[in-house]
N, C-alpha and C. Protein backbone atom coordinates (compact mmCIF):
# COMPACT_ATOMS: atom_id res chain seq x y z
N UNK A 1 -30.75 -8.19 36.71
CA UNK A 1 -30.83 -7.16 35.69
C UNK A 1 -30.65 -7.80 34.30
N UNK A 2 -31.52 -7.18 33.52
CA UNK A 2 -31.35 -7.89 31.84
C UNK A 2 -30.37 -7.24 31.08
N UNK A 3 -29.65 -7.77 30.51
CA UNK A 3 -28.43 -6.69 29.91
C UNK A 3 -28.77 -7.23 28.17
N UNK A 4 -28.92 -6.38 27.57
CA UNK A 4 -29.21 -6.92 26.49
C UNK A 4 -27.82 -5.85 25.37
N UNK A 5 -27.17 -6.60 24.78
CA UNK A 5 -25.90 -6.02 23.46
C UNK A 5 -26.02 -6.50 22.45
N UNK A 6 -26.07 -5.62 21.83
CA UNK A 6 -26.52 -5.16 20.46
C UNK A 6 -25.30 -5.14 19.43
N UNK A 7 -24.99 -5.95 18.77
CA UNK A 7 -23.59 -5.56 17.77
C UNK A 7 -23.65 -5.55 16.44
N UNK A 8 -23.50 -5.01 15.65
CA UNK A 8 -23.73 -4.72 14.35
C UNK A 8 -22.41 -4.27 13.27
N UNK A 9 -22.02 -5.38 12.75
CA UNK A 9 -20.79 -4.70 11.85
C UNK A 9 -21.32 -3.95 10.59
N UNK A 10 -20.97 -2.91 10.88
CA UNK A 10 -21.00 -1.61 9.83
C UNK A 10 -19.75 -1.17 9.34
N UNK A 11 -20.03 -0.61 8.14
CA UNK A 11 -18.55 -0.35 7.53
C UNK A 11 -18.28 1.01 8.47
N UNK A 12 -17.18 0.80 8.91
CA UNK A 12 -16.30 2.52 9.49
C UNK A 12 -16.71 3.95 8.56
N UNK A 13 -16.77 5.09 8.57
CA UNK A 13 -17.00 6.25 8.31
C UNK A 13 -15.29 6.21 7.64
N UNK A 14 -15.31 6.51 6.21
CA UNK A 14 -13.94 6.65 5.39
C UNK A 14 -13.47 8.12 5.89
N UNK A 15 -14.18 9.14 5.84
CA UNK A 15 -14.10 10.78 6.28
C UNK A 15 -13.85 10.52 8.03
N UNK A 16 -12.73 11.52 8.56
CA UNK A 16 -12.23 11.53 9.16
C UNK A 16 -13.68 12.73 10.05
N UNK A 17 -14.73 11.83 10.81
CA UNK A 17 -15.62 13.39 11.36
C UNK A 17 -16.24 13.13 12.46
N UNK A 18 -16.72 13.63 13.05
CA UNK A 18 -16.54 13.35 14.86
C UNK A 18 -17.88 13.04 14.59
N UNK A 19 -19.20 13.82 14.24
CA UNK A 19 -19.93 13.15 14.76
C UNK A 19 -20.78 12.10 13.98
N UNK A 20 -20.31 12.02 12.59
CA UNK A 20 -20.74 10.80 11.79
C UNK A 20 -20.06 10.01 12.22
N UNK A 21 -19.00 9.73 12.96
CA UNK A 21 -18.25 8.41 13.71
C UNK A 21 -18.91 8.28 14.82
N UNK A 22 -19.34 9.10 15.63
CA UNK A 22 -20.23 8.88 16.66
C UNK A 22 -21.74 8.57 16.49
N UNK A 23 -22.26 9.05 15.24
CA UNK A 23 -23.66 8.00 14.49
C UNK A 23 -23.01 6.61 14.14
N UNK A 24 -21.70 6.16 13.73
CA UNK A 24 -21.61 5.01 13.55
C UNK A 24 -21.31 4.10 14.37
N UNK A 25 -20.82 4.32 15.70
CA UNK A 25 -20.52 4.25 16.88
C UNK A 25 -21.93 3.67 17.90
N UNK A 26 -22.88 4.08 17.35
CA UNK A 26 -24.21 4.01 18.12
C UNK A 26 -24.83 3.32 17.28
N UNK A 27 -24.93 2.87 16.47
CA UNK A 27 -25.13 2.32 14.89
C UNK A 27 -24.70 0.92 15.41
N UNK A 28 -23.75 0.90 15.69
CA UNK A 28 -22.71 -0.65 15.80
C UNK A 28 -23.28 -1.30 16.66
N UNK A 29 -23.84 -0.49 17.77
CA UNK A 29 -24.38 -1.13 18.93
C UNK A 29 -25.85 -0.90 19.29
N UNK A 30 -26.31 -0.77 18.11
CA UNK A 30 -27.69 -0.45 18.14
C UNK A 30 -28.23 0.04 18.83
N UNK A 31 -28.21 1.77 19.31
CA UNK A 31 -28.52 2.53 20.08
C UNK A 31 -29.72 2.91 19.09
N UNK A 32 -29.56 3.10 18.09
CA UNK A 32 -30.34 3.91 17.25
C UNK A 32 -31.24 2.77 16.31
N UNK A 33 -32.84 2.59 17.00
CA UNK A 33 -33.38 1.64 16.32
C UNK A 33 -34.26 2.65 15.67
N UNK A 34 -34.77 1.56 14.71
CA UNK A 34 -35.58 1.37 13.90
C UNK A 34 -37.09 2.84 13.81
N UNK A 35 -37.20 2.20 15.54
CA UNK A 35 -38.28 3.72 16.00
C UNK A 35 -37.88 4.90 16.07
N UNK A 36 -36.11 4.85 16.43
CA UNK A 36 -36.33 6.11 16.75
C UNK A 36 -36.12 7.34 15.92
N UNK A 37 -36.59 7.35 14.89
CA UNK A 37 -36.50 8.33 14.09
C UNK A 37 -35.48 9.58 13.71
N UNK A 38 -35.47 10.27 15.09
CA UNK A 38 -35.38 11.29 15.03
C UNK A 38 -34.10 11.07 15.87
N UNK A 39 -33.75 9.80 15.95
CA UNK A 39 -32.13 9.56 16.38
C UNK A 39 -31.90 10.15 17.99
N UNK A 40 -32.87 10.21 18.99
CA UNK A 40 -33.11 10.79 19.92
C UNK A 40 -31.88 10.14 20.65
N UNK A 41 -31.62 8.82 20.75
CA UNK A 41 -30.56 8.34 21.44
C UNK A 41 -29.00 8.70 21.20
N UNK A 42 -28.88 8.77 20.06
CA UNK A 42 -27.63 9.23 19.45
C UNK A 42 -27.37 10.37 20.08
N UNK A 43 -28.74 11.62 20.32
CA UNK A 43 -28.35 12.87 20.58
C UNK A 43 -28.08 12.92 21.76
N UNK A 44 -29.01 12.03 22.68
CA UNK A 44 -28.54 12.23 24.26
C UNK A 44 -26.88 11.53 24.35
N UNK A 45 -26.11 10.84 23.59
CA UNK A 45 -24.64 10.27 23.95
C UNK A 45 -24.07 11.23 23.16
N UNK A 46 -24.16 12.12 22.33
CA UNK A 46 -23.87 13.03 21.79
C UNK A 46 -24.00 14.70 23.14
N UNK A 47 -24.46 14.82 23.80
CA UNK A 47 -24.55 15.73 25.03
C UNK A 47 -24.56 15.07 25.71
N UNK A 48 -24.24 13.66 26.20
CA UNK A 48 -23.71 13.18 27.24
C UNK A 48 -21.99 13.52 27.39
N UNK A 49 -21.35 13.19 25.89
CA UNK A 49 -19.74 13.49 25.72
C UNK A 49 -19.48 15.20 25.93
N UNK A 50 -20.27 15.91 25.38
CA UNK A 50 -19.96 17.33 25.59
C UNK A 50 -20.31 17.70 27.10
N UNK A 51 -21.02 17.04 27.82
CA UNK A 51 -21.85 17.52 29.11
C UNK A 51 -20.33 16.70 30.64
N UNK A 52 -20.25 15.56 30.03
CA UNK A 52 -19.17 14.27 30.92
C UNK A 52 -17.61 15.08 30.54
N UNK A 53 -17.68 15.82 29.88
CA UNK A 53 -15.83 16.32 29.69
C UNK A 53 -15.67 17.15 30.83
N UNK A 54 -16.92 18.06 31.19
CA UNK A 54 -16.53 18.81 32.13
C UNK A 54 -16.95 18.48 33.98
N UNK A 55 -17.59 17.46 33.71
CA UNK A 55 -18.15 16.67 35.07
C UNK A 55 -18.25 15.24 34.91
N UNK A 56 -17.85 14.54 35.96
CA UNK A 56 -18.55 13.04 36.03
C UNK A 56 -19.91 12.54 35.78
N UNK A 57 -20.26 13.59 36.48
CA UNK A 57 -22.25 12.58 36.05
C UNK A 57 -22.92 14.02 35.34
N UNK A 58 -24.36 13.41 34.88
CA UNK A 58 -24.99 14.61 34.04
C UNK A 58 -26.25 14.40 35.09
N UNK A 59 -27.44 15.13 34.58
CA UNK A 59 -28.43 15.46 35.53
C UNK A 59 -29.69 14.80 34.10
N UNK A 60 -30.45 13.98 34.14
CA UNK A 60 -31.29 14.04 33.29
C UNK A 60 -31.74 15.12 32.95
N UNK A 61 -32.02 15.75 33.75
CA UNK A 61 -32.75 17.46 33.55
C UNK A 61 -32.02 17.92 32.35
N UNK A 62 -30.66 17.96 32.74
CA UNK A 62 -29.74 18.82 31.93
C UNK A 62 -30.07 18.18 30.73
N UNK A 63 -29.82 17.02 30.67
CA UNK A 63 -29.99 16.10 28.85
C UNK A 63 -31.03 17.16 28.45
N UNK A 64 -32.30 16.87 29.36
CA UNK A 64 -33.49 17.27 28.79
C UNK A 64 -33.39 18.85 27.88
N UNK A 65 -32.94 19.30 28.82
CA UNK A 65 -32.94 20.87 28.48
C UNK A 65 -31.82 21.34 27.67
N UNK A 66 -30.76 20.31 27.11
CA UNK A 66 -29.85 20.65 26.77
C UNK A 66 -30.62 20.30 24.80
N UNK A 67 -31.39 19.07 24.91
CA UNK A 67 -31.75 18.76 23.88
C UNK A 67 -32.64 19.16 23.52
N UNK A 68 -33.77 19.92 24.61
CA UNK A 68 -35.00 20.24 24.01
C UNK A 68 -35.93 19.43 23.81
N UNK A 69 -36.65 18.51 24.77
CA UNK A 69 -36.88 17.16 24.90
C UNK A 69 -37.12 16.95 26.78
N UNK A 70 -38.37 16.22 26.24
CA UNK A 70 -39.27 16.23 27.87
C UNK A 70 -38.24 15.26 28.65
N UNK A 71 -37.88 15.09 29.71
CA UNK A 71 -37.66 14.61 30.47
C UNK A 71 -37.52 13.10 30.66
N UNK A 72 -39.12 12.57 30.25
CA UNK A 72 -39.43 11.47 30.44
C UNK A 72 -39.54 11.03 29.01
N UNK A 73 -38.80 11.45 28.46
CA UNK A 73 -38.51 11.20 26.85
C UNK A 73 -36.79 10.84 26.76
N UNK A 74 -36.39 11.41 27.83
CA UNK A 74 -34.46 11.15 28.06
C UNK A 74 -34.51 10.22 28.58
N UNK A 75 -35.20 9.82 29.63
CA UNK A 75 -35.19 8.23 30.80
C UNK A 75 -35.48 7.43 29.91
N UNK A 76 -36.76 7.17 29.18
CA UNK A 76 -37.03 6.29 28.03
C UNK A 76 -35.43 5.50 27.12
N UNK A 77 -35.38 6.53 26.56
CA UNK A 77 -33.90 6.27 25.87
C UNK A 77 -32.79 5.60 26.68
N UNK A 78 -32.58 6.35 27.96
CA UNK A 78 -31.42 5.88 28.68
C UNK A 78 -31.40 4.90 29.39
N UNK A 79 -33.04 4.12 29.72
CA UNK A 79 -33.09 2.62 29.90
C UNK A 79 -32.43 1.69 29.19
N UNK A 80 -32.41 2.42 27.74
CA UNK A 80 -31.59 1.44 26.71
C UNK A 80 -30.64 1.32 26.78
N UNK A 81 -30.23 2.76 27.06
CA UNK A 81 -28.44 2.60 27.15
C UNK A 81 -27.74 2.27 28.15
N UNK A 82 -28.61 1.92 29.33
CA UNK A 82 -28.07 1.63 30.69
C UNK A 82 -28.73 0.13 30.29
N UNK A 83 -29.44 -0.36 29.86
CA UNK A 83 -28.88 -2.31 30.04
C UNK A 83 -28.37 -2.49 28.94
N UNK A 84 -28.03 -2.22 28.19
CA UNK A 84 -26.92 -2.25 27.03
C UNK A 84 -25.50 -1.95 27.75
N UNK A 85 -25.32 -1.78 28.84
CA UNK A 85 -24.33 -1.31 29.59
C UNK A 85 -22.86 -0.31 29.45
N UNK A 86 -23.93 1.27 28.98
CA UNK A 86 -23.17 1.83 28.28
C UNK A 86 -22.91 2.86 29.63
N UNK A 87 -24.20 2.92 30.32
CA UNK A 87 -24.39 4.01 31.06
C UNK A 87 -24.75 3.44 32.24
N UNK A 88 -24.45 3.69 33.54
CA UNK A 88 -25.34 3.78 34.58
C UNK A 88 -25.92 5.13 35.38
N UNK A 89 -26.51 4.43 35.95
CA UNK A 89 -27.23 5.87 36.69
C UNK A 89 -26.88 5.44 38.60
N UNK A 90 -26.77 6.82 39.39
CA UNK A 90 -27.04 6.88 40.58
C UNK A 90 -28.33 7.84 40.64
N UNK A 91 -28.75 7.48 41.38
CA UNK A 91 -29.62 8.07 41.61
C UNK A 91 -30.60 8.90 40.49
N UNK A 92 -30.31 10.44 40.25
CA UNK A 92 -30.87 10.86 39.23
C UNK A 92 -29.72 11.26 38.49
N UNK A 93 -28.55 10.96 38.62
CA UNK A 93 -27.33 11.29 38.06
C UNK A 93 -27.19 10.19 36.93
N UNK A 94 -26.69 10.34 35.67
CA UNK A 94 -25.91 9.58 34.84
C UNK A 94 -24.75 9.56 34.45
N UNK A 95 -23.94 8.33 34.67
CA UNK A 95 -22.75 8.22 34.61
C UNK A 95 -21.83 7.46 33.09
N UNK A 96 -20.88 7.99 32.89
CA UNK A 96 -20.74 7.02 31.34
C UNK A 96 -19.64 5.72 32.64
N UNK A 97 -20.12 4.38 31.84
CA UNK A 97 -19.47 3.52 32.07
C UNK A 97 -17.95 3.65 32.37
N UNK A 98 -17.00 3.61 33.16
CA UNK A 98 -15.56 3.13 33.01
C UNK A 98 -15.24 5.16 33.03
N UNK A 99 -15.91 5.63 32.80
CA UNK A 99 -15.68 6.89 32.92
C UNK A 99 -15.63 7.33 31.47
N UNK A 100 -15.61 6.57 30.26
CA UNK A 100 -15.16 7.37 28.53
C UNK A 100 -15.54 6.01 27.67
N UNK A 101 -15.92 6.22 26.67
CA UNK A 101 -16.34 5.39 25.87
C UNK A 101 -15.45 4.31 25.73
N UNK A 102 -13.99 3.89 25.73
CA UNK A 102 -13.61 3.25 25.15
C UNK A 102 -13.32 2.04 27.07
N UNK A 103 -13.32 2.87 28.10
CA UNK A 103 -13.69 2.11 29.00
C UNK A 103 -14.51 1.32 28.91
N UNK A 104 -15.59 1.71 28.61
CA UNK A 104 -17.44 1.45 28.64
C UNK A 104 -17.34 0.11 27.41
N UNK A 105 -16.69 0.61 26.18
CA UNK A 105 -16.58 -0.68 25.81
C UNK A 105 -15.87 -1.54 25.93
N UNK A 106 -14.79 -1.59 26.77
CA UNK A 106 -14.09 -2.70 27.16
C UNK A 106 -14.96 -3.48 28.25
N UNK A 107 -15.34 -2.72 28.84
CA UNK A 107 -16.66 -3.13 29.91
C UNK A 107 -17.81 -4.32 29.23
N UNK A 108 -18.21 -3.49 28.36
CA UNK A 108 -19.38 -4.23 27.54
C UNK A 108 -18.29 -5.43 26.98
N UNK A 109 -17.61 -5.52 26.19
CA UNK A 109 -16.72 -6.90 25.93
C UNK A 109 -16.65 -7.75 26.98
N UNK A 110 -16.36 -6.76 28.04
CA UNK A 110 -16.33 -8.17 29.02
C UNK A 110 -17.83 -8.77 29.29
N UNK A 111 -18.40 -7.95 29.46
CA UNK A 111 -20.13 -8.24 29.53
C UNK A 111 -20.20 -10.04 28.76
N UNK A 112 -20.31 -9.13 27.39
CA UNK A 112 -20.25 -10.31 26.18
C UNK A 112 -19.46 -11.78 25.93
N UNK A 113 -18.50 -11.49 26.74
CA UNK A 113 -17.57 -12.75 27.25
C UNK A 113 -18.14 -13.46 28.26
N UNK A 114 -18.50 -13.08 28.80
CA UNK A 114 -19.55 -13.54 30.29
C UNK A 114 -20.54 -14.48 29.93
N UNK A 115 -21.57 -13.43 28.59
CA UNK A 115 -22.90 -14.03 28.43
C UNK A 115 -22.11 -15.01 27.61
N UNK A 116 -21.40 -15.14 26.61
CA UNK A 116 -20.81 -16.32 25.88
C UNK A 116 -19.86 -17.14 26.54
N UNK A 117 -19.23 -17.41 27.55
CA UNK A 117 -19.15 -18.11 28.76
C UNK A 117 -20.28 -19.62 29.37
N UNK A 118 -21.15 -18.57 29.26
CA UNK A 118 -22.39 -18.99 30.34
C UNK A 118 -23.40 -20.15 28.78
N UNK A 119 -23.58 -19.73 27.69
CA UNK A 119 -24.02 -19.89 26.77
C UNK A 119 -22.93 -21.36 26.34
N UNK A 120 -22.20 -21.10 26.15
CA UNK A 120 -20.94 -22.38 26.12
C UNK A 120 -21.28 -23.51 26.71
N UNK A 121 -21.14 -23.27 28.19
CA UNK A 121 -21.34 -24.28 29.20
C UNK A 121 -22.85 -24.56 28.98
N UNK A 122 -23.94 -24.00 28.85
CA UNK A 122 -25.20 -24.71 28.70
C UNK A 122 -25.10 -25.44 27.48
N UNK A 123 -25.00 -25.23 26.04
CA UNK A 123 -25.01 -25.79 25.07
C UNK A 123 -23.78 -27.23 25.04
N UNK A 124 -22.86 -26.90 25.86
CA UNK A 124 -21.94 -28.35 26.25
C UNK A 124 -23.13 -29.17 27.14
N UNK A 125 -23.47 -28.70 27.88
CA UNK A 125 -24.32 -29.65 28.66
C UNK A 125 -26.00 -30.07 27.95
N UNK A 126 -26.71 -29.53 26.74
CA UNK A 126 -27.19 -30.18 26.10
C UNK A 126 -27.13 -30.90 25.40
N UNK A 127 -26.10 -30.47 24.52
CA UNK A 127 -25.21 -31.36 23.83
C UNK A 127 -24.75 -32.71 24.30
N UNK A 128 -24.44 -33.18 25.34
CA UNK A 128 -24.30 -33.80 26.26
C UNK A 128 -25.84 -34.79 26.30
N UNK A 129 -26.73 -34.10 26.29
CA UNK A 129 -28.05 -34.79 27.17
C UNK A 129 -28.17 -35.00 25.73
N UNK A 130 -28.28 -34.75 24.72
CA UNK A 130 -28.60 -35.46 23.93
C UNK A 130 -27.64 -36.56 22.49
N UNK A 131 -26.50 -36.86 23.42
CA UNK A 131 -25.54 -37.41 22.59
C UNK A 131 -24.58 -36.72 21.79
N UNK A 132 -24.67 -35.35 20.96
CA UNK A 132 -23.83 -35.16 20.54
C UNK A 132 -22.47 -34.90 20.92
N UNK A 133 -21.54 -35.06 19.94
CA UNK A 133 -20.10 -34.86 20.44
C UNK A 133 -19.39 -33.76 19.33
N UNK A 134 -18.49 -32.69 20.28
CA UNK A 134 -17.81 -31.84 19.57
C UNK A 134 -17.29 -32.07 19.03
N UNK A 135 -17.57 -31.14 17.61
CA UNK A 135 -17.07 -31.35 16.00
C UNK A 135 -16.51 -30.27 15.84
N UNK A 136 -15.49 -30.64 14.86
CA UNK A 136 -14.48 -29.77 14.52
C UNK A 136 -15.18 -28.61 13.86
């Protein structure tokens, strides 16, 4: 599986407001590109939190119909957010990571420790093949 994380330091929201912290929140981790205009991703983790308080998994359907928005317009999006490893899915169910956002990103940290782990040890071992030696 390709896991691809997205990090972006943005300044924090100074106003104390739920869901401009939750645009900045999705912002940080680049949920919300460039295409998507109309912030479609933001809105499905935005009725994912209102939809996950009262159940574990959501139903794509439900996203769909909750947002007003085809179906195969919610899966699109939530490919992103599931190898970004925010979300997984069973089956046709979606699940938030760790069970709550701040799980999900401790999750993804560890993710990121992993891929920079793995990234370490290759660049020691080129480094290596081609003479250099670690500098301060």
């Amino acid at each position: 599986m390709v896991q691809q994380i997205i990090l972006k330091y943005l300044e924090r929201p100074v106003e104390i407001d739920t869901i401009e912290e939750i645009f900045w929140f999705c912002e940080s981790f680049g949920f919300h590109s460039g295409r998507d205009t109309e912030r479609v991703a933001v809105m499905i983790i935005l009725s994912l939190l209102k939809q996950l308080a009262d159940s574990k998994e959501v139903a794509v359907e439900n996203l769909a119909e909750d947002l007003d928005i085809h179906p195969s317009r919610v899966n699109h999006h939530l490919r992103n957010l599931i190898e970004s490893g925010l979300l997984y899915r069973k089956k046709r169910m979606i699940h938030m990571r760790g069970g709550s956002l701040v799980s999900a990103v401790r999750e993804i940290r560890k993710d990121a420790q992993r891929i920079f782990d793995e990234l370490e040890v290759a660049a020691d071992e080129i480094d290596s093949r081609y003479g250099f030696r670690h500098r301060p």
